[in-house]
Protein backbone atom coordinates (compact mmCIF):
# COMPACT_ATOMS: atom_id res chain seq x y z
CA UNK A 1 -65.69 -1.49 106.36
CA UNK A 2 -66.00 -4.70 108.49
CA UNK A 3 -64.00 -4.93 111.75
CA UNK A 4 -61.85 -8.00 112.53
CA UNK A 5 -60.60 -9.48 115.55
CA UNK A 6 -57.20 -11.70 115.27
CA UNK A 7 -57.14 -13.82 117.98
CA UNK A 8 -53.61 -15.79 119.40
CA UNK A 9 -51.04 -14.12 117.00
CA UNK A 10 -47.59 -14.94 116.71
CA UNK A 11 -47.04 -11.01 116.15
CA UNK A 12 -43.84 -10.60 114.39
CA UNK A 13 -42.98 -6.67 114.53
CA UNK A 14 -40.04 -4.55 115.26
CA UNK A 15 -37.30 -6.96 116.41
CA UNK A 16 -39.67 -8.63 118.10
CA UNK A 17 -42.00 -11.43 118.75
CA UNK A 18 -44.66 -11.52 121.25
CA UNK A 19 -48.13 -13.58 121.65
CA UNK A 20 -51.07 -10.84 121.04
CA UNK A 21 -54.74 -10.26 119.75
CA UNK A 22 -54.70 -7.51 117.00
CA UNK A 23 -58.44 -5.66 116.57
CA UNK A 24 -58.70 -3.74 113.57
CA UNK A 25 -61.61 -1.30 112.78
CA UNK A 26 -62.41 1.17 109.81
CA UNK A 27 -59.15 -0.13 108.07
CA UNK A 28 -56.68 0.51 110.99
CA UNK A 29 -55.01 -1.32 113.83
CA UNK A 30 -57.27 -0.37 117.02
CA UNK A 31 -55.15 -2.25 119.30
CA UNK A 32 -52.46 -4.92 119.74
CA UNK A 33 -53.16 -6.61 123.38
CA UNK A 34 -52.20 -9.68 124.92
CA UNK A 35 -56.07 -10.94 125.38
CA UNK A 36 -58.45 -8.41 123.63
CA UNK A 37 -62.18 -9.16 124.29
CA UNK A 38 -64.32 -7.10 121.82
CA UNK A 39 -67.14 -7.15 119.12
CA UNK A 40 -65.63 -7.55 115.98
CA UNK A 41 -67.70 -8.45 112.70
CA UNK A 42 -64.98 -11.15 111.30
CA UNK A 43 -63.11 -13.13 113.85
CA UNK A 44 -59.77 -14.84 112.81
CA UNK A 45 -58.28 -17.48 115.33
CA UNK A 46 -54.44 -17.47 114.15
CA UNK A 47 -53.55 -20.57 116.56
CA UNK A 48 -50.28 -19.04 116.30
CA UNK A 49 -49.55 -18.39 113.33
CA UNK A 50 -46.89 -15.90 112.30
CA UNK A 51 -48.70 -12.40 111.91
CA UNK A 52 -45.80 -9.90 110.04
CA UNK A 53 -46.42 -6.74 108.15
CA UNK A 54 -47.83 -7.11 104.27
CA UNK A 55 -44.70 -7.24 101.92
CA UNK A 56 -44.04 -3.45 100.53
CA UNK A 57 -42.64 -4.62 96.98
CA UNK A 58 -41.14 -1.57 95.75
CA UNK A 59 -39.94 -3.31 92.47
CA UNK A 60 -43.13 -4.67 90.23
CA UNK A 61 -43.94 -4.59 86.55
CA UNK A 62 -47.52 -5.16 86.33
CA UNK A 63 -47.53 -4.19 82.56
CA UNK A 64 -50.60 -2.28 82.30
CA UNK A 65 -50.92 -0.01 79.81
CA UNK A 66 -49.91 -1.20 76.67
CA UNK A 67 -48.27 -4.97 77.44
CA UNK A 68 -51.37 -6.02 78.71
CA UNK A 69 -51.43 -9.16 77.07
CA UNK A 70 -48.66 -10.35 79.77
CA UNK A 71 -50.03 -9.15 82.76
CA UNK A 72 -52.32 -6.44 84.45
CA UNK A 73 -53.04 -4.27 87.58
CA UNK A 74 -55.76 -6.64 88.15
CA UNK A 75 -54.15 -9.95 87.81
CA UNK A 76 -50.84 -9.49 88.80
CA UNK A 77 -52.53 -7.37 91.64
CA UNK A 78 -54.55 -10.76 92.70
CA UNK A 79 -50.88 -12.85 92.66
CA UNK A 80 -49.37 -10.30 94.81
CA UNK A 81 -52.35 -10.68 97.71
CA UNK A 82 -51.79 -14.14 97.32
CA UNK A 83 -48.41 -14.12 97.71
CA UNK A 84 -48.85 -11.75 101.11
CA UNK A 85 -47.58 -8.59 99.52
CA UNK A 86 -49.85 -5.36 100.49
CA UNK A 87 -48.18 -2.68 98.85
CA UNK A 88 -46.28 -2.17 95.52
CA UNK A 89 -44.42 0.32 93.66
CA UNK A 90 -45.12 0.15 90.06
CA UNK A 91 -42.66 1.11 87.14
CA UNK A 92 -42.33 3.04 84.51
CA UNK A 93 -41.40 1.11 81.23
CA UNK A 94 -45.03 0.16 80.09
CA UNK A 95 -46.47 1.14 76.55
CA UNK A 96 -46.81 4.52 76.70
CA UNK A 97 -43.84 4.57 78.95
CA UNK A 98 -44.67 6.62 81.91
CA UNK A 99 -42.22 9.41 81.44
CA UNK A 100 -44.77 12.79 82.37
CA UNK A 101 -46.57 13.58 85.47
CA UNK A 102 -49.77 13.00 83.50
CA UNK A 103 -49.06 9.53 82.47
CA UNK A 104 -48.61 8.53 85.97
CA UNK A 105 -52.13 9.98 86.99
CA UNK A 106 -53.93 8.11 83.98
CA UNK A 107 -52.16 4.98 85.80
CA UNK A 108 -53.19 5.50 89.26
CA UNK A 109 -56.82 5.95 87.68
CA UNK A 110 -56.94 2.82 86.22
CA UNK A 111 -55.25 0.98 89.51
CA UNK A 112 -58.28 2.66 91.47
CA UNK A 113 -60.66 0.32 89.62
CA UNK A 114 -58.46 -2.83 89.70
CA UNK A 115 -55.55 -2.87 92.13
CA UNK A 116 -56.36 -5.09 94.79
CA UNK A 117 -53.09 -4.11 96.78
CA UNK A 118 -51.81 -0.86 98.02
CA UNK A 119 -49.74 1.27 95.04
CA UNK A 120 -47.66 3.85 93.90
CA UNK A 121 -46.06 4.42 90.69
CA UNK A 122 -42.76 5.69 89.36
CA UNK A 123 -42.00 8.44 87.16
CA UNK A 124 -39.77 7.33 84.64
CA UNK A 125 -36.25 9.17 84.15
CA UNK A 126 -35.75 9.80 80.30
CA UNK A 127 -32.98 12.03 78.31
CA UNK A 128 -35.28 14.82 78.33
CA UNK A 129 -38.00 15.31 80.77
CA UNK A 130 -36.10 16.45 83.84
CA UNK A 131 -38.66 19.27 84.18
CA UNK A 132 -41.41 16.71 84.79
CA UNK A 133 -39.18 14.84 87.35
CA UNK A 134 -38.44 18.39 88.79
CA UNK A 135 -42.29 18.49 89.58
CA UNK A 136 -43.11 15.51 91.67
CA UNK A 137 -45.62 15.68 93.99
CA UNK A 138 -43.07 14.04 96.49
CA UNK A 139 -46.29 13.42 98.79
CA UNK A 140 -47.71 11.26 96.13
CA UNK A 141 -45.88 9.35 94.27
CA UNK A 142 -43.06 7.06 95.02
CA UNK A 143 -39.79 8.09 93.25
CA UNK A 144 -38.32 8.09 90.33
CA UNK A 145 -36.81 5.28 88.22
CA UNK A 146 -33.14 5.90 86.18
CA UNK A 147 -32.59 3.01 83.87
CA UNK A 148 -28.69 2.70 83.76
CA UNK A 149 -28.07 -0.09 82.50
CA UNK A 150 -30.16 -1.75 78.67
CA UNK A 151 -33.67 -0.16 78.35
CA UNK A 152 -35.77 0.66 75.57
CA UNK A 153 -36.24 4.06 74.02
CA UNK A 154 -35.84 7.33 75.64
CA UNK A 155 -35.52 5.60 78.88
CA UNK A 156 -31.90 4.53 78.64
CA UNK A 157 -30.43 7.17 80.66
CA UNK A 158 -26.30 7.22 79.83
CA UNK A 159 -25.12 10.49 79.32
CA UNK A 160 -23.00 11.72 82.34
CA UNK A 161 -24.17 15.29 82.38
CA UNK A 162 -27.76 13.83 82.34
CA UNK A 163 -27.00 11.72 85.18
CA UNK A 164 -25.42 14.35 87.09
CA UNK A 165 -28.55 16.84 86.85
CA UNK A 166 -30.86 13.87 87.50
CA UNK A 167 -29.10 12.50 90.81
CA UNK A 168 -28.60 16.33 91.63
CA UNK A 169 -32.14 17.54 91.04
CA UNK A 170 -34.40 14.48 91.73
CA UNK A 171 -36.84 15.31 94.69
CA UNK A 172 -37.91 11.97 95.85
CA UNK A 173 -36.22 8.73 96.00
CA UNK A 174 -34.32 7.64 92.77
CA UNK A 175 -34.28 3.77 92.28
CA UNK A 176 -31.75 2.73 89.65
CA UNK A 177 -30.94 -0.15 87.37
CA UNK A 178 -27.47 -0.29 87.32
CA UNK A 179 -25.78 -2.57 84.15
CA UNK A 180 -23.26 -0.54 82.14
CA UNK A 181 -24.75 -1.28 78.59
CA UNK A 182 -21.13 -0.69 77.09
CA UNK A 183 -19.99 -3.97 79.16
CA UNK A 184 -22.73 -6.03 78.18
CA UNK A 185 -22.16 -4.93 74.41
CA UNK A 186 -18.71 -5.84 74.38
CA UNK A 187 -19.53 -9.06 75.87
CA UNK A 188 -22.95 -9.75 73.42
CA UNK A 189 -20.32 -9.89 69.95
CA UNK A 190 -18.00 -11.55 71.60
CA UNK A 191 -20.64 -14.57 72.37
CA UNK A 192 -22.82 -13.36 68.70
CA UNK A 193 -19.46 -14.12 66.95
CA UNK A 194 -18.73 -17.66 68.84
CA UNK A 195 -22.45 -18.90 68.79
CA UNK A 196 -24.50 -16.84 66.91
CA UNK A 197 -28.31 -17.51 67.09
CA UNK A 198 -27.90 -21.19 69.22
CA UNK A 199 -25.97 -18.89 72.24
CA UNK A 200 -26.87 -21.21 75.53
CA UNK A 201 -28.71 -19.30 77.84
CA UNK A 202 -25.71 -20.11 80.11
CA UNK A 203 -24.01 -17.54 78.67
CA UNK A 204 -26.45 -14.77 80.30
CA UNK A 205 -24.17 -14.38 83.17
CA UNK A 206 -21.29 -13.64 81.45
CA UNK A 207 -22.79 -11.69 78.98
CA UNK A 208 -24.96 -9.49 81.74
CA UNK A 209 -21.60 -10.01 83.73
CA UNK A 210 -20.30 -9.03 87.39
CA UNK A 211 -18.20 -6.02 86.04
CA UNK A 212 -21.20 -4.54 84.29
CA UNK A 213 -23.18 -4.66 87.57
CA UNK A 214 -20.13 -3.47 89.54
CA UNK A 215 -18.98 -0.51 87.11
CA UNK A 216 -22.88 0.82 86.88
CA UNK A 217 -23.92 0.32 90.94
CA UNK A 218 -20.21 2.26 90.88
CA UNK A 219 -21.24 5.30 89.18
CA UNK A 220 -24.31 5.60 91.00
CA UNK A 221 -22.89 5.40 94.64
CA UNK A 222 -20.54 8.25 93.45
CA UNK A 223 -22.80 10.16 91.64
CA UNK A 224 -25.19 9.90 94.68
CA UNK A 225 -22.58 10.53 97.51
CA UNK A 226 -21.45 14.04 95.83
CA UNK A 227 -25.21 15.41 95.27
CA UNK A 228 -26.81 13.93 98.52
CA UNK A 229 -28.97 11.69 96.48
CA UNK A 230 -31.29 9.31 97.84
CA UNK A 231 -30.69 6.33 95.98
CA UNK A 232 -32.47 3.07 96.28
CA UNK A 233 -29.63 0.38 93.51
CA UNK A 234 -32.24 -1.87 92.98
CA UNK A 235 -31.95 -5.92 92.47
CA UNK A 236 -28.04 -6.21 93.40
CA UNK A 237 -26.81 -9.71 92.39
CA UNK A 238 -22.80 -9.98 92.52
CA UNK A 239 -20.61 -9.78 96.00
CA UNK A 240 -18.60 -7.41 94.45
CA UNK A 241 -21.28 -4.46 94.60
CA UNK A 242 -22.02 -5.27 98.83
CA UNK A 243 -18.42 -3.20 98.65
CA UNK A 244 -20.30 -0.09 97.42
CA UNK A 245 -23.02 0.15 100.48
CA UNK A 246 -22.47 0.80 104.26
CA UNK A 247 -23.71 -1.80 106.88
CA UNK A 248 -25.93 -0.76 109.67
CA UNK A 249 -29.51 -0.27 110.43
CA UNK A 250 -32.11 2.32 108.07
CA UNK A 251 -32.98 4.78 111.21
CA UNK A 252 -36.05 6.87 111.60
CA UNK A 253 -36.95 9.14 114.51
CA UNK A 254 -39.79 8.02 116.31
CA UNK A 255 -43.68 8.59 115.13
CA UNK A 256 -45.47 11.07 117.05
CA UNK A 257 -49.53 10.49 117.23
CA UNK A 258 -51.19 11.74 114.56
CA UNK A 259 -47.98 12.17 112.35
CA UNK A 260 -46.01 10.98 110.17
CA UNK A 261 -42.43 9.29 111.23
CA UNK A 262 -39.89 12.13 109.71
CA UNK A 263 -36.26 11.40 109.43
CA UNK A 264 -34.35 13.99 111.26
CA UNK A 265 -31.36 12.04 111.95
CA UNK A 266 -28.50 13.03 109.78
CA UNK A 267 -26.26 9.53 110.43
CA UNK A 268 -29.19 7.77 108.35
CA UNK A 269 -27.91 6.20 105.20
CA UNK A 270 -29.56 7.64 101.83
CA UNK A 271 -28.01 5.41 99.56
CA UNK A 272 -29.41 1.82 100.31
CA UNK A 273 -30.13 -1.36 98.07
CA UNK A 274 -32.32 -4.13 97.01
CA UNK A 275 -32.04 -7.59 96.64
CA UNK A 276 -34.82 -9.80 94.63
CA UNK A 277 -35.79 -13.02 95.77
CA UNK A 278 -34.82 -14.88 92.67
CA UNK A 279 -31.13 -13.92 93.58
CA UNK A 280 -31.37 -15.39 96.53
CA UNK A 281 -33.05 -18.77 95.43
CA UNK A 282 -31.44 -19.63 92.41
CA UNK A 283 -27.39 -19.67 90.85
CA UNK A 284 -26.26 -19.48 87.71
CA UNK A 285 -26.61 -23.06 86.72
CA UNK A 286 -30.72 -22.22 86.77
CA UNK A 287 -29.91 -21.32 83.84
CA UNK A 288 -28.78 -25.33 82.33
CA UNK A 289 -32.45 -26.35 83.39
CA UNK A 290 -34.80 -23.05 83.08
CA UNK A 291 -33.00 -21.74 80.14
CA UNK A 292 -35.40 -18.89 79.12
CA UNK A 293 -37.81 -19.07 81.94
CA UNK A 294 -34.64 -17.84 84.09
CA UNK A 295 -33.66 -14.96 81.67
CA UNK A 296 -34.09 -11.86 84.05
CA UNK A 297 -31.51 -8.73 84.00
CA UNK A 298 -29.23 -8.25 86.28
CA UNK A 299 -28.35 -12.49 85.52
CA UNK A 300 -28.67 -14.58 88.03
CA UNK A 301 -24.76 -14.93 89.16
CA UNK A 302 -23.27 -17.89 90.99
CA UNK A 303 -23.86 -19.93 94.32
CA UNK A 304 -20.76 -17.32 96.00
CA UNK A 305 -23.13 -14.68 94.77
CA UNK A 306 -26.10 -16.07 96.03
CA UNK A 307 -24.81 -16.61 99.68
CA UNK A 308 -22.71 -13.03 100.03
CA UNK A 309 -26.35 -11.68 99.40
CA UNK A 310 -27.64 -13.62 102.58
CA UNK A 311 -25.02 -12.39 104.43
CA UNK A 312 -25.60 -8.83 103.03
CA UNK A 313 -29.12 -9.37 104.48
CA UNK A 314 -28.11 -9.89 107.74
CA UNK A 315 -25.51 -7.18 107.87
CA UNK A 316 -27.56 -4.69 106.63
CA UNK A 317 -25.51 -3.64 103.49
CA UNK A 318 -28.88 -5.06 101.70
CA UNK A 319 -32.22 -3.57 103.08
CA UNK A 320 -35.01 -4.48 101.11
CA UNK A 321 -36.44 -7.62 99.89
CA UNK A 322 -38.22 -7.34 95.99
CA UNK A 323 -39.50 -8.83 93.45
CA UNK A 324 -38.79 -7.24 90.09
CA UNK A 325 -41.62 -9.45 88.98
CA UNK A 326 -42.16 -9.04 85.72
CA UNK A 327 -44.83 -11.43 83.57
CA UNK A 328 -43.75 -12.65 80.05
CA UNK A 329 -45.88 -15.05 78.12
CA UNK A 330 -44.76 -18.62 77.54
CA UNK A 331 -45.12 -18.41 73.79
CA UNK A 332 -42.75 -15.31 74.42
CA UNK A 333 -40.40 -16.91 76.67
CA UNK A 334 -39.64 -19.68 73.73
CA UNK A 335 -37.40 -18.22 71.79
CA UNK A 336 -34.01 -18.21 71.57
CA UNK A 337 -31.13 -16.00 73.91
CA UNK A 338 -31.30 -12.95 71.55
CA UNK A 339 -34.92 -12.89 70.72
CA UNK A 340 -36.77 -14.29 74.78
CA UNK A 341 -37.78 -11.27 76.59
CA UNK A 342 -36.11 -10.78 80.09
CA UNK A 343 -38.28 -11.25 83.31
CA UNK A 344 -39.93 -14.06 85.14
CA UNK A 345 -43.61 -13.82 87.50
CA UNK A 346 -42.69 -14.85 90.73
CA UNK A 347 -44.52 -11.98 93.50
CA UNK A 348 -46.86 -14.92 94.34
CA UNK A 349 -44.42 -17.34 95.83
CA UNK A 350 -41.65 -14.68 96.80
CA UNK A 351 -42.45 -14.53 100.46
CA UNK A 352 -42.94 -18.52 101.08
CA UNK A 353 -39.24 -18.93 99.10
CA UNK A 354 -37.63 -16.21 101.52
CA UNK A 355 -39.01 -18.20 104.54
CA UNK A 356 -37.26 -20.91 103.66
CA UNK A 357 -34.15 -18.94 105.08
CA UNK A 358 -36.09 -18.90 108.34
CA UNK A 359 -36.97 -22.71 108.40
CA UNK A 360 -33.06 -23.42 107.49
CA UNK A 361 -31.96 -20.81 110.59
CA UNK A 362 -30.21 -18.42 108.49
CA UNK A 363 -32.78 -15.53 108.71
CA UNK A 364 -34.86 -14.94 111.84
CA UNK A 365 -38.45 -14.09 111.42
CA UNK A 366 -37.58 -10.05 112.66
CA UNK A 367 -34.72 -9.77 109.95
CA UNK A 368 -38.13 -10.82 107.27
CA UNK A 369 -40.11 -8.21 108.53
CA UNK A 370 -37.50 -5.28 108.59
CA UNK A 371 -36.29 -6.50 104.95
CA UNK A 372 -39.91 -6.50 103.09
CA UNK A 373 -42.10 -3.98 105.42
CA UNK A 374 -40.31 -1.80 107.77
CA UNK A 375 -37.33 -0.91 105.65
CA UNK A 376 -39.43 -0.55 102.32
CA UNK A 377 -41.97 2.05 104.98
CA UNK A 378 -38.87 3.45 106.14
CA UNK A 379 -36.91 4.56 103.02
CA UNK A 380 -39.87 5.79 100.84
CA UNK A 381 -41.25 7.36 104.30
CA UNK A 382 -44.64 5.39 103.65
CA UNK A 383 -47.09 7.03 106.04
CA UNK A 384 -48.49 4.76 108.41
CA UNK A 385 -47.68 1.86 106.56
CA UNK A 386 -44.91 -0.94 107.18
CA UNK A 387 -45.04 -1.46 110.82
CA UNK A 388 -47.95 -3.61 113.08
CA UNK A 389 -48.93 -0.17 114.93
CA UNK A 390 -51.83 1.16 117.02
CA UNK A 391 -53.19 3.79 114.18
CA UNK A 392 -51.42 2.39 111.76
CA UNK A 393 -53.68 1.01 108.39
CA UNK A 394 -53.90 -2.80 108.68
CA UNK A 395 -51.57 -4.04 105.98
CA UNK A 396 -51.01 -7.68 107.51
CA UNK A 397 -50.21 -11.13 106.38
CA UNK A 398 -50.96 -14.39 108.75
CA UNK A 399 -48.42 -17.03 107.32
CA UNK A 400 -48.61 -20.77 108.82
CA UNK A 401 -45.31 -21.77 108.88
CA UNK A 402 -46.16 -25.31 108.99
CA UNK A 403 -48.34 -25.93 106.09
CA UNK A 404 -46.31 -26.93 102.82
CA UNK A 405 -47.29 -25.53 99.46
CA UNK A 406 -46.35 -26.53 96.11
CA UNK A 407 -46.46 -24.67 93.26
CA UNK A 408 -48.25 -25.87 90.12
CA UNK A 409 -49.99 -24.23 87.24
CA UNK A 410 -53.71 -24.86 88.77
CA UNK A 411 -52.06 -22.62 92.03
CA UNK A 412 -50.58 -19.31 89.40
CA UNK A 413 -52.81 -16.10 89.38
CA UNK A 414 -50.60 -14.62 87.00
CA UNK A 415 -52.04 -13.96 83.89
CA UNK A 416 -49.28 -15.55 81.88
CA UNK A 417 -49.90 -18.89 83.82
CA UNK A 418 -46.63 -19.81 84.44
CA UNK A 419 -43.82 -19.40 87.25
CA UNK A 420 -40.52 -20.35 87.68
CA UNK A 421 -41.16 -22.04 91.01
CA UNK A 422 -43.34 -24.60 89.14
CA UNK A 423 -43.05 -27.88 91.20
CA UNK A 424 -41.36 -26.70 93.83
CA UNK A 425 -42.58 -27.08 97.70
CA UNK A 426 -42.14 -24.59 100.21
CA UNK A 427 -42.53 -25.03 103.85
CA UNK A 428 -44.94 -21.74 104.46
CA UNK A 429 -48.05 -20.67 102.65
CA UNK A 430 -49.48 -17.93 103.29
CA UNK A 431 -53.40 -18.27 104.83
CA UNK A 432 -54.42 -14.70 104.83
CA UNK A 433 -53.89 -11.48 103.67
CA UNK A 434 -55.55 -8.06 105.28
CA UNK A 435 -54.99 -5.04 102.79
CA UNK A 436 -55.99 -1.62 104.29
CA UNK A 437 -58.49 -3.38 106.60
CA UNK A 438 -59.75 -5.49 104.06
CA UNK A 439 -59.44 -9.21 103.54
CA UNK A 440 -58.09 -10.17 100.21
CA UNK A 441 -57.03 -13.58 100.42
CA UNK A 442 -57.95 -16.19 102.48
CA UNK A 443 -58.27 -19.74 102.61
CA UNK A 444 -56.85 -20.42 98.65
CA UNK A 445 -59.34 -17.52 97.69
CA UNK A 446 -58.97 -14.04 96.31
CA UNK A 447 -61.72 -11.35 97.48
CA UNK A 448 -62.11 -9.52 94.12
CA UNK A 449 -64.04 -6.61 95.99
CA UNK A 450 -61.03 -5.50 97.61
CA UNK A 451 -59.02 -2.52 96.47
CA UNK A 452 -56.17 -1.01 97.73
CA UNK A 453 -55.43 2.61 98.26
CA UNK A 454 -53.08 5.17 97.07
CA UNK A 455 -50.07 4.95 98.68
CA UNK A 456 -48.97 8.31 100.73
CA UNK A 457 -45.67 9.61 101.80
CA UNK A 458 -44.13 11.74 104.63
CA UNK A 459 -41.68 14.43 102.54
């Protein structure tokens, strides 16, 4: 493994910013200096350039097995360096759904041969395989995913005594979808009986409403507060729901050398939540333009929506940053309200559209950092990942802040070629980024001999 030497950082890390060389050697952060003068096979000169932790993207569908004709570990994998994310946390609702302890391993062995980022995987929550969820390996694998909300199968997960043993039995993290499928029926003949097969897509908010998202993200809080869950709601999209979570920092006692950074602190929050970038970029009026290239679940809800999420950034009722990326084809995507798939690609360009927030003053570059690496590190209890640390594997991302991109088709890694970002410019690009020691992008290019590494956690 090749040692580098980043020279003249702009090192963005922990509330703070500070000028500093960063020397990394066999996959690690050596050391973080003001002026390091060292031997180092690969020498980067940042000019200074913003250097923040890779993106942890605990919210992906990468498709693979089984829908592999809209995406895979390796391409969406090569999008996601692109786009400065290190890590992700796979789920569960591929074909075989991955619903047994066994599935999961037959995924990680295919992401050693063609994940180029960091990953993990969740275990899917179904109506009958508590026992498997009972015996996670809570060291090695990410959580587990409870669809509450529309899903397909055995992976709709709405019977209350279910729930109850789930949220009281779970051993790792338990991310949720949170749509109460009895509110979006209701609403579906309602707009079936007034429009029948030409329903505008417009109607996707209302159909995929605020009161399904509230009454679901409800039930979870509760069910979480009385068994001492820890609960990740993922992709929040209404104001309503910031009512549900408590404001104030995710806390972690401090790492010792050689360990891993154990929560011992009984103030920290276990019930936390996730916004996705698209909620934050677009309103509900995406919708009169995009149509079906917008169709993602939760709906994208309106502008007051859009900017109570900002503001639940910045006082930390939300605490992650995602994706939810999730590849359709266009041929897919073409048909009408009922029959287009939900889910739009966008990992590649998520982190240049959430630094436009930073370029328009509303989001410093430390709130970034905490909201798509440390918080992500801190709530799964990634070990040694998430932070720019001495020790620490070298999961970084050099962003110029002053170098426009645009995104066309001839720029998309995904494998469905498309993005919903087509044509628009944002004011960062990313220039390179350093997975596990390793560079994977750089320069417009994707190293295809980097792979990441199995994600580990400290429970």
């Amino acid at each position: 493994m090749q040692s580098i030497l980043i020279k003249n950082a702009n090192v963005i890390n922990e509330g703070t910013q500070r000028s500093a060389d960063v020397l990394i050697r066999h996959g690690r952060i050596d050391r973080i200096d003001r002026e390091i003068s060292a031997d180092a096979d690969i020498l980067i000169d940042a000019g200074g350039k913003a250097l923040l932790p890779g993106m942890i993207d605990c919210h992906v569908h990468f498709r693979e097995p089984g829908l592999t004709h809209k995406g895979d570990m390796q391409s969406e994998s090569r999008a996601a360096a692109a786009g400065g994310v290190t890590s992700v946390m796979e789920m569960p609702n591929t074909s075989p759904p991955a619903v047994t302890n066994g599935r999961l391993e037959e995924k990680f062995a295919i992401a050693a041969q063609k994940m180029a980022v960091n990953h993990s995987f969740y275990l899917g929550a179904s109506l009958h395989n508590l026992d498997q969820i009972k015996a996670v390996d809570p060291k090695n694998v990410c959580g587990v995913k409870v669809y509450m909300g529309s899903s397909t199968g055995d992976m709709l997960v709405d019977h209350l005594q279910t729930l109850e043993e789930l949220f009281r039995e779970c051993p790792v993290n338990l991310t949720a979808h949170c749509e109460d499928a009895g509110i979006i029926k209701k609403h579906e003949e309602i707009f079936r009986e007034l429009y029948g097969d030409k329903t505008p897509f417009s109607a996707h908010p209302h159909i995929r409403s605020e009161e399904a998202c509230f009454c679901s993200t409800q039930l979870a809080v509760d069910l979480a507060r009385r068994h001492g869950t820890r609960l990740h709601v993922l992709h929040i999209s209404t104001a309503r729901e910031l009512e549900l979570f408590d404001g104030g920092t995710v806390r972690v006692s401090s790492p010792r050398e050689n360990e891993c950074f154990i929560e011992r602190d009984e103030t920290v929050r276990k019930i936390t939540a996730e916004v996705c970038v698209h909620y934050l970029h677009f309103t509900s009026s995406v919708y009169e333009t995009k149509g079906a290239l917008a169709k993602c679940n939760p709906a994208i809800k309106r502008a007051s929506d859009r900017d109570a999420l900002l503001r639940g950034l910045l006082t930390d009722r939300i605490d992650t940053i995602g994706t939810d990326h999730a590849p359709h084809t266009w041929q897919e995507k073409q048909g009408t309200y009922w029959t287009a798939p939900s889910g739009m690609p966008v990992i590649q360009s998520a982190l240049p559209a959430v630094l436009e927030y930073f370029h328009s003053g509303l989001l410093p570059l430390e709130t970034i950092a905490a909201k798509i690496a440390h918080n992500p590190a801190r709530i799964f209890n990634v070990k040694e990942r998430g932070f720019i640390r001495e020790g620490y594997w070298a999961d970084l991302v050099l962003v110029d802040l002053n170098r426009p991109q645009t995104v066309s088709k001839e720029t998309i890694l995904y494998k469905c070629g498309w993005s919903p970002f087509e044509g628009e410019t944002f004011r960062s690009s990313v220039d390179t980024t350093i997975v596990s020691g390793q560079i994977a992008w750089q320069n417009g290019k994707i190293n295809d001999a980097v792979r990441g590494r199995r994600l580990e956690f400290c429970r």
